[in-house]
N, C-alpha and C. Protein backbone atom coordinates (compact mmCIF):
# COMPACT_ATOMS: atom_id res chain seq x y z
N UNK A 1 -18.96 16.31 -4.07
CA UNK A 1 -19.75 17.11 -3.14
C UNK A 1 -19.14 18.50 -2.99
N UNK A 2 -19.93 19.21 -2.31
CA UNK A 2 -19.63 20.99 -2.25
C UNK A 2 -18.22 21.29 -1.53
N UNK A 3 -18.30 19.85 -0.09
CA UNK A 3 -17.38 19.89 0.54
C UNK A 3 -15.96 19.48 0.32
N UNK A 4 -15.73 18.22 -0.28
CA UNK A 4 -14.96 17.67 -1.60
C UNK A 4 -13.88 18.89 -2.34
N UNK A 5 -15.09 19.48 -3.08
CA UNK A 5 -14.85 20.39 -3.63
C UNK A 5 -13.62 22.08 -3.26
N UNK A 6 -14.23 22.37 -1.86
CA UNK A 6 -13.70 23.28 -1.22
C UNK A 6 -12.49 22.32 -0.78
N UNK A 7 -12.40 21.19 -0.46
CA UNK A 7 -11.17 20.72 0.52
C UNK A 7 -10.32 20.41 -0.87
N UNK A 8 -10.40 19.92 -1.74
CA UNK A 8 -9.43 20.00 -2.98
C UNK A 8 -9.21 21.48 -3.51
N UNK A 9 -10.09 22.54 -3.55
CA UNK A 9 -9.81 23.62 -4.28
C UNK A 9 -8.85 24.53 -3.09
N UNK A 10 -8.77 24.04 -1.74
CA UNK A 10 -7.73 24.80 -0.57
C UNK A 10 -6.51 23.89 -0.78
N UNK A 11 -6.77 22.76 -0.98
CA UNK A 11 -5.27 21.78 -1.48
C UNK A 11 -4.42 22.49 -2.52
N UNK A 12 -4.92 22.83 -3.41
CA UNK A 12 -4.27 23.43 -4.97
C UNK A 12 -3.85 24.63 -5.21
N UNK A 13 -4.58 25.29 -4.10
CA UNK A 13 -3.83 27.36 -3.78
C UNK A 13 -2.81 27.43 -4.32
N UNK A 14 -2.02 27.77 -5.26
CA UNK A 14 -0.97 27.90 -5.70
C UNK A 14 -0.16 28.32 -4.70
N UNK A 15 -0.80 29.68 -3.93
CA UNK A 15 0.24 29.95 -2.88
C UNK A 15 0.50 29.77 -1.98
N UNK A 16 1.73 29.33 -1.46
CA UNK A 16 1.75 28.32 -0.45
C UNK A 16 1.17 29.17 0.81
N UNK A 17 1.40 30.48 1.33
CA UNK A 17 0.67 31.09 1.98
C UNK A 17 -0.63 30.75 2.12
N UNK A 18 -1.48 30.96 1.36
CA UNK A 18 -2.63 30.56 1.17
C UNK A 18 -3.03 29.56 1.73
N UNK A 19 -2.72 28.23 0.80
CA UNK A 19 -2.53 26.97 0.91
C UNK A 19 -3.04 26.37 2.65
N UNK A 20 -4.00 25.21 2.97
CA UNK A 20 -3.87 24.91 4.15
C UNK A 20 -2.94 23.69 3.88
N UNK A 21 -2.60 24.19 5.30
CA UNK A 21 -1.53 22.74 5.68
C UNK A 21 -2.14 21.38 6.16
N UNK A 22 -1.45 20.27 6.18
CA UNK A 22 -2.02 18.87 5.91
C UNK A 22 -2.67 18.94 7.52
N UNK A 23 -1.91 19.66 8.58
CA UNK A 23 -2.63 18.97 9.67
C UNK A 23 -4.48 19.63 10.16
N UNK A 24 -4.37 20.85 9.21
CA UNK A 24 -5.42 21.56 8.60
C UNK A 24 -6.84 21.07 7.68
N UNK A 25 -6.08 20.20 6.54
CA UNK A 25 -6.78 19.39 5.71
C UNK A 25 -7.26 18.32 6.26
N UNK A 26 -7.01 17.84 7.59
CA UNK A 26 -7.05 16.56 8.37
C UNK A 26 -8.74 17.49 9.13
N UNK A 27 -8.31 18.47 9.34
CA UNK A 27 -10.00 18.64 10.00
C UNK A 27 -10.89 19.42 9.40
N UNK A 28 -10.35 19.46 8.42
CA UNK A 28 -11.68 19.90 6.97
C UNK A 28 -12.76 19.16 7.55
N UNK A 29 -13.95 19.46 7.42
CA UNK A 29 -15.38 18.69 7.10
C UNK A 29 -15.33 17.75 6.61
N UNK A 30 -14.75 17.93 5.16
CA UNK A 30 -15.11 16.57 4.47
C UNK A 30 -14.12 15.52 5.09
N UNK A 31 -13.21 15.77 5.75
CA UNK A 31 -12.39 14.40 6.02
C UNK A 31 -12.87 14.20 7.03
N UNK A 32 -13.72 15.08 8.18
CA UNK A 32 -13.79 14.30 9.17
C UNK A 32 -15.44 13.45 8.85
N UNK A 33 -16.09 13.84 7.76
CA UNK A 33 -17.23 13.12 7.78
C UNK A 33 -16.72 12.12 7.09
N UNK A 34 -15.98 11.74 6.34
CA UNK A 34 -15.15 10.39 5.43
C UNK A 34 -14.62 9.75 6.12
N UNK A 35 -13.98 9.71 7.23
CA UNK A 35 -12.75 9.58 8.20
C UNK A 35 -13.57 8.16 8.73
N UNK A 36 -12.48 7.04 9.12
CA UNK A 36 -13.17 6.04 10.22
C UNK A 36 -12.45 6.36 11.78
N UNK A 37 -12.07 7.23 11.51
CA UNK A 37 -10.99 7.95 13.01
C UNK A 37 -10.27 6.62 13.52
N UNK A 38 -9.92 5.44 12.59
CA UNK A 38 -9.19 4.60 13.22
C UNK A 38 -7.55 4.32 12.36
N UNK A 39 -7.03 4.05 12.81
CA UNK A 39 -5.88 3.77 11.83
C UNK A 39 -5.99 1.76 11.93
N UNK A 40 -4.77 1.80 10.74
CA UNK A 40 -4.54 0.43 9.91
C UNK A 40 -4.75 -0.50 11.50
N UNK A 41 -5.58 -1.69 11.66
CA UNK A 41 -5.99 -2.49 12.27
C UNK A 41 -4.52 -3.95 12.19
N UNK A 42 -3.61 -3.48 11.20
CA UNK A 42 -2.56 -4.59 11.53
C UNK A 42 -1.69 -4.22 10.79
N UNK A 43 -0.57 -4.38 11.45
CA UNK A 43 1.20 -3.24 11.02
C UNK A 43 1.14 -4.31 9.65
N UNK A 44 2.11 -3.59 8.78
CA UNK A 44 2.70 -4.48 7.83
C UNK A 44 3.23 -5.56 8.13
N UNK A 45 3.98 -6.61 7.41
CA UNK A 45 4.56 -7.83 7.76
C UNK A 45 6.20 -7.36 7.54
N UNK A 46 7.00 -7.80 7.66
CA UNK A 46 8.00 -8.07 7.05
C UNK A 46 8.31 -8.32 5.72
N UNK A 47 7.92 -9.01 5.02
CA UNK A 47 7.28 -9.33 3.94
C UNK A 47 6.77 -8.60 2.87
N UNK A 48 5.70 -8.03 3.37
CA UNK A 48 4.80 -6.89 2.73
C UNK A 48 6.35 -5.54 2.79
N UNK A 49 6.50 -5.45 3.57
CA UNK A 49 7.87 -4.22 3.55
C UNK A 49 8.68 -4.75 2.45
N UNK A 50 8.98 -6.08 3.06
CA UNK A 50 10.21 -6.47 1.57
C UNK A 50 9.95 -6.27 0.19
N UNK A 51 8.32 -6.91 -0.14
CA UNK A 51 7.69 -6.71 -1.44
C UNK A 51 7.79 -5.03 -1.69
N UNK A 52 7.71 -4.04 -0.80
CA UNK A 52 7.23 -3.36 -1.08
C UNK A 52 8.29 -2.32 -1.82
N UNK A 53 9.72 -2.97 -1.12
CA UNK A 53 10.91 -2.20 -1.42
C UNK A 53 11.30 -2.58 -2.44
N UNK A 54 11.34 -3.84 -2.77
CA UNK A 54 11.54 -4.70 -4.20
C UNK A 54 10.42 -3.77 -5.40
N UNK A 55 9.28 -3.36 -4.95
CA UNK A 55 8.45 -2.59 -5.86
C UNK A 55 9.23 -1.84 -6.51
N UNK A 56 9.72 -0.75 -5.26
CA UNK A 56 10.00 0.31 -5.40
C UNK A 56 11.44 0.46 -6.48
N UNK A 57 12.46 -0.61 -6.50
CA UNK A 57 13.28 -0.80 -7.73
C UNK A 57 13.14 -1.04 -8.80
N UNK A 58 11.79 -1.42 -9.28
CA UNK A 58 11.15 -1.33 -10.64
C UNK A 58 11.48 -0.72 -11.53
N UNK A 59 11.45 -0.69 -12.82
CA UNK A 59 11.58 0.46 -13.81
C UNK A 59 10.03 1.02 -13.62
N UNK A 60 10.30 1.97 -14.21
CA UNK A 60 8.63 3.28 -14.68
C UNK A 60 7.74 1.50 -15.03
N UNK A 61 8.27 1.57 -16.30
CA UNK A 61 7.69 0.56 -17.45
C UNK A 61 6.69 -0.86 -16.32
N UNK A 62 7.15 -1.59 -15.29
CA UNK A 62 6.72 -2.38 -14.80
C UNK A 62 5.86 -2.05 -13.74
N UNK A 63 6.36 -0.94 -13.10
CA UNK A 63 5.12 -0.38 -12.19
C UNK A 63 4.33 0.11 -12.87
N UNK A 64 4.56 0.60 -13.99
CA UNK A 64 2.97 0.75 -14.83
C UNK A 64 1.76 0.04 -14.92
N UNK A 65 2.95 -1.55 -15.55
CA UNK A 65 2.12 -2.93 -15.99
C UNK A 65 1.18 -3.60 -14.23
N UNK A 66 2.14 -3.40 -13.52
CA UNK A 66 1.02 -3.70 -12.35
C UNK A 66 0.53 -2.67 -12.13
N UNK A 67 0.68 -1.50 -11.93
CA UNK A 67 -0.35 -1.16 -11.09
C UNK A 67 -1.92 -1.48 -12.81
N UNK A 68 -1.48 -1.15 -13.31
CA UNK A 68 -2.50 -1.63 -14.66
C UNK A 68 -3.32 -3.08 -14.02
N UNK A 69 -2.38 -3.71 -13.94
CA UNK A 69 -2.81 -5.15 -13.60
C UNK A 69 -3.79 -5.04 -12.04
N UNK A 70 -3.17 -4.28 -11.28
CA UNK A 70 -4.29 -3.86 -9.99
C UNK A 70 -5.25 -3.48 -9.76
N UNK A 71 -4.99 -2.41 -11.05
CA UNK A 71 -6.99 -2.14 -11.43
C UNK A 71 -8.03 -2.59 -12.66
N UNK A 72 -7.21 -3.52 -12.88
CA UNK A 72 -8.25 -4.19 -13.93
C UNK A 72 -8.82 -5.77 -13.08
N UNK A 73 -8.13 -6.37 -12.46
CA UNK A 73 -8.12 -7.53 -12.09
C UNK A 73 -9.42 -7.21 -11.24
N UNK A 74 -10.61 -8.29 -11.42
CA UNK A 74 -11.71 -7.73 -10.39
C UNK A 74 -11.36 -8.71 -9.07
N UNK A 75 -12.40 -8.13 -8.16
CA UNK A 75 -12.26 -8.89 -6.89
C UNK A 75 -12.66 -10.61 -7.16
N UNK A 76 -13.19 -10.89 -7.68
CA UNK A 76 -14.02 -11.97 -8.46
C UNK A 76 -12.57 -13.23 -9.10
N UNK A 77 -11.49 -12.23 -9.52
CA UNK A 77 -10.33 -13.41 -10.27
C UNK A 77 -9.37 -13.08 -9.26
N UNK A 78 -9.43 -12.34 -8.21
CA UNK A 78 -8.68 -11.58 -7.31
C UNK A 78 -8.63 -13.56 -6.35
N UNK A 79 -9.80 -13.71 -6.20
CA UNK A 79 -10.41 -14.63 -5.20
C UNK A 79 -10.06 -16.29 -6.42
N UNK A 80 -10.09 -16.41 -7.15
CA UNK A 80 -9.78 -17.37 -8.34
C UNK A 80 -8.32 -17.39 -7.99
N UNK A 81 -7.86 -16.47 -8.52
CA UNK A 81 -5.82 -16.88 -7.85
C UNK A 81 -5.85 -16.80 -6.68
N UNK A 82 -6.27 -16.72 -5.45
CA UNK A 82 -5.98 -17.20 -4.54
C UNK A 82 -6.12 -18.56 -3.94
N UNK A 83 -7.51 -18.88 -4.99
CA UNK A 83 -7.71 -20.11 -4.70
C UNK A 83 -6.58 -21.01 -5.09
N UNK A 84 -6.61 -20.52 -6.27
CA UNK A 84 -5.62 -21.32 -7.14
C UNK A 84 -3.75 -21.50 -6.42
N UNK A 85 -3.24 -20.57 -6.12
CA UNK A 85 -2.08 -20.39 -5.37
C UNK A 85 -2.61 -20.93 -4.04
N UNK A 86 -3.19 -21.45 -2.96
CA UNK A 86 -3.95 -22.11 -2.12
C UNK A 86 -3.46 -23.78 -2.51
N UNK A 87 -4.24 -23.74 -4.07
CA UNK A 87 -4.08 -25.65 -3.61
C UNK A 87 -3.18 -26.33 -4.69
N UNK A 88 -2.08 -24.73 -5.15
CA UNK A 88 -0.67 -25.13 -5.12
C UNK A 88 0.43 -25.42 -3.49
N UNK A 89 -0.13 -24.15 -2.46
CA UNK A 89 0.58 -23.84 -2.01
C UNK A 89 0.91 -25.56 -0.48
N UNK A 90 1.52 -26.22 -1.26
CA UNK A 90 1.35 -27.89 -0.81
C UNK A 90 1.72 -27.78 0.79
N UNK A 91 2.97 -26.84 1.34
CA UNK A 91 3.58 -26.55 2.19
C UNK A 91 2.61 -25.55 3.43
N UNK A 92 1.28 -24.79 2.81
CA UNK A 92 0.31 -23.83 3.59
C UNK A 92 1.19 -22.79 4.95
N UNK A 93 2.65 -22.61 3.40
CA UNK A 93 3.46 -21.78 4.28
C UNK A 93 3.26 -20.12 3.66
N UNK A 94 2.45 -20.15 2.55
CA UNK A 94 2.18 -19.04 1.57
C UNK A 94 3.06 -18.36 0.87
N UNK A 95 4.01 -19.59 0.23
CA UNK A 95 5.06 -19.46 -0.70
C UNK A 95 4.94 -20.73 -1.63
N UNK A 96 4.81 -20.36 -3.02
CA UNK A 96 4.88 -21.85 -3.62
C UNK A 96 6.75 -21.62 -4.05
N UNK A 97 7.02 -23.23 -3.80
CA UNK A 97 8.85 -23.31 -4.27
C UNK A 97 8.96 -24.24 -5.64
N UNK A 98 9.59 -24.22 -6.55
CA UNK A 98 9.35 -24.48 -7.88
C UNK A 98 9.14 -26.03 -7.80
N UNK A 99 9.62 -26.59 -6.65
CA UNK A 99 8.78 -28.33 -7.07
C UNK A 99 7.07 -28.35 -6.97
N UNK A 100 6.40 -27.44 -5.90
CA UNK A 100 5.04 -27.08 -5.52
C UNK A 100 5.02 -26.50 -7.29
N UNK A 101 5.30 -25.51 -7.86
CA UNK A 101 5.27 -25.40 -9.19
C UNK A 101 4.97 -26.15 -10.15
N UNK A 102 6.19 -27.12 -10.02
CA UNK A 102 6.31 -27.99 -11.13
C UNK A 102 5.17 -29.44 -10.70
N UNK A 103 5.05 -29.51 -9.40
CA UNK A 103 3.95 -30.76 -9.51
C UNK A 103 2.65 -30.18 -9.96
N UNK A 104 2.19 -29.19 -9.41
CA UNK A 104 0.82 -28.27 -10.12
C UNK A 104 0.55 -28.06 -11.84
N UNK A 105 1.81 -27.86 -12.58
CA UNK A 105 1.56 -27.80 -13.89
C UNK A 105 1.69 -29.19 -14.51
N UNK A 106 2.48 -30.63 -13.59
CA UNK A 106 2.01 -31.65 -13.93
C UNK A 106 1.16 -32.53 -14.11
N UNK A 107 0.03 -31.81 -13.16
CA UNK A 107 -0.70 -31.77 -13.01
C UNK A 107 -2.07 -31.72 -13.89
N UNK A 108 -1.85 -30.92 -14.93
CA UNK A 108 -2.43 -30.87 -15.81
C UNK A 108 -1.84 -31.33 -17.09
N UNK A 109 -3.61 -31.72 -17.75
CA UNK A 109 -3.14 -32.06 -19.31
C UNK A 109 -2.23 -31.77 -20.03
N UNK A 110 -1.25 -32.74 -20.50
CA UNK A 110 -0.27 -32.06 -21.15
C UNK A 110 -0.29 -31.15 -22.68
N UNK A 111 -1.47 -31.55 -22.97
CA UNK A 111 -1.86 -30.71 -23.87
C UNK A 111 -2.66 -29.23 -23.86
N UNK A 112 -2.72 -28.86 -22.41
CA UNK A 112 -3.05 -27.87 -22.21
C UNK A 112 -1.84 -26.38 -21.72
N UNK A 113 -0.80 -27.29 -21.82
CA UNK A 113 0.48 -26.60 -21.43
C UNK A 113 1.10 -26.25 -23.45
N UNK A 114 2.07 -25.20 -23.09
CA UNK A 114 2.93 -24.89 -24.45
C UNK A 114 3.88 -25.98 -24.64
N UNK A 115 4.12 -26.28 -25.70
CA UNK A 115 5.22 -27.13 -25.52
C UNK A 115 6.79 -26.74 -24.92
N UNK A 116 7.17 -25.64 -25.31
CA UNK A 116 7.97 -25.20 -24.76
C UNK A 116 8.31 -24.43 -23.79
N UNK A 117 7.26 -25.16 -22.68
CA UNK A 117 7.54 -24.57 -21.26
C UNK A 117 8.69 -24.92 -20.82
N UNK A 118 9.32 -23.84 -20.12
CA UNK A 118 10.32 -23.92 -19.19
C UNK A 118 9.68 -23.29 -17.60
N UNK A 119 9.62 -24.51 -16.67
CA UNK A 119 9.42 -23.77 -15.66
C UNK A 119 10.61 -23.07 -14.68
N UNK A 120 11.82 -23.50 -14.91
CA UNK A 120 12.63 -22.55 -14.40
C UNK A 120 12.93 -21.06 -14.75
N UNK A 121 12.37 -20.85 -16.14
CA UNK A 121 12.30 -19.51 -16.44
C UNK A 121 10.89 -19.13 -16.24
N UNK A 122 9.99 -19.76 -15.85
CA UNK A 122 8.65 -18.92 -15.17
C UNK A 122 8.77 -18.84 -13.97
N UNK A 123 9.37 -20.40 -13.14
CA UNK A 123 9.57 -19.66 -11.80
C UNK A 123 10.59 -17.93 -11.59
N UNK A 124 11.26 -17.68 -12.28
CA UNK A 124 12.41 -16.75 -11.89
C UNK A 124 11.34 -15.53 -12.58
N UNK A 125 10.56 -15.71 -13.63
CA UNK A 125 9.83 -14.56 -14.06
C UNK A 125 9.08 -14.07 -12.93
N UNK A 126 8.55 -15.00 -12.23
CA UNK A 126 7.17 -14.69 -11.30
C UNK A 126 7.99 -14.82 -10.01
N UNK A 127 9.17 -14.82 -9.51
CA UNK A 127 9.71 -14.87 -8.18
C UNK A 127 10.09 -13.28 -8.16
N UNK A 128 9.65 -12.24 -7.66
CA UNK A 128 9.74 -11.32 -7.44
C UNK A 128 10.54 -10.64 -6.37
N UNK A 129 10.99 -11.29 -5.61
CA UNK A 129 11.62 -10.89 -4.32
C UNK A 129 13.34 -11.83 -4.26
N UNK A 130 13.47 -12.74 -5.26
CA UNK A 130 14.38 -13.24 -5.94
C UNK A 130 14.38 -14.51 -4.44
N UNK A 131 13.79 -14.71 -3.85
CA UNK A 131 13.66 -15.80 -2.21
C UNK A 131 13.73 -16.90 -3.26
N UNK A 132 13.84 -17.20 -4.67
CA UNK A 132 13.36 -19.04 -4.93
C UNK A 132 12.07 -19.21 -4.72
N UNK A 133 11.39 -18.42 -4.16
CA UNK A 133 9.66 -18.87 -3.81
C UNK A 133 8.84 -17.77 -4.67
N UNK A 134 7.71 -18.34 -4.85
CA UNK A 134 6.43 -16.98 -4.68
C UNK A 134 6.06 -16.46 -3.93
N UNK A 135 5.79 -15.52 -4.07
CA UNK A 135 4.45 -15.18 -2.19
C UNK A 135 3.41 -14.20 -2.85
């Protein structure tokens, strides 16, 4: 839009003179017609902070691969692994722990597994926060 337009092309002024400042850009037009004038409806968790700091030690290379993985994944398989981590999650503490793991892949055909699964090296691949659990 026209407005869009002007509020990104005052963002980019090379000179900072120029330039409006953020508390400026906050009452541009276009943000206040975009705006829900409310903020986040529920603080982070604990949790969500921890994940989030654990992100943040990543190499380049892996925050690539997720955030990749964040925008390809539709809402549709978004809702499929949750199900799925759901009626692993035996405990409905929203952590699976590698016996919840290991009974779930026993779960299935054994011929539908590799033969050379190791689930102690998938649990530790997919434990991200190094807790022994998923979340």
């Amino acid at each position: 839009s026209r407005h869009a337009k002007d509020l990104v092309g005052k963002l980019l002024t090379s000179d900072s003179a120029q330039r409006i400042s953020a508390k400026e850009a906050l009452q541009h037009r276009w943000m206040k017609n975009h705006s829900t004038g409310t903020t986040a409806s529920k603080p982070l968790s604990p949790s969500q902070l921890r994940n989030m700091r654990v992100f943040c030690k990543h190499n380049k290379l892996k925050k690539a691969a997720l955030h990749h993985i964040a925008r390809v994944v539709t809402p549709k398989q978004v809702e499929v692994l949750k199900d799925v981590f759901s009626s692993l999650d035996k405990g409905r503490d929203g952590y699976l722990t590698y016996e919840e793991l290991k009974a779930g892949l026993d779960a299935l055909p054994k011929d539908s597994l590799p033969a050379n699964l190791d689930i102690s090296k998938l649990m530790a691949g997919v434990n991200v926060s190094w807790s022994g659990k998923i979340n």
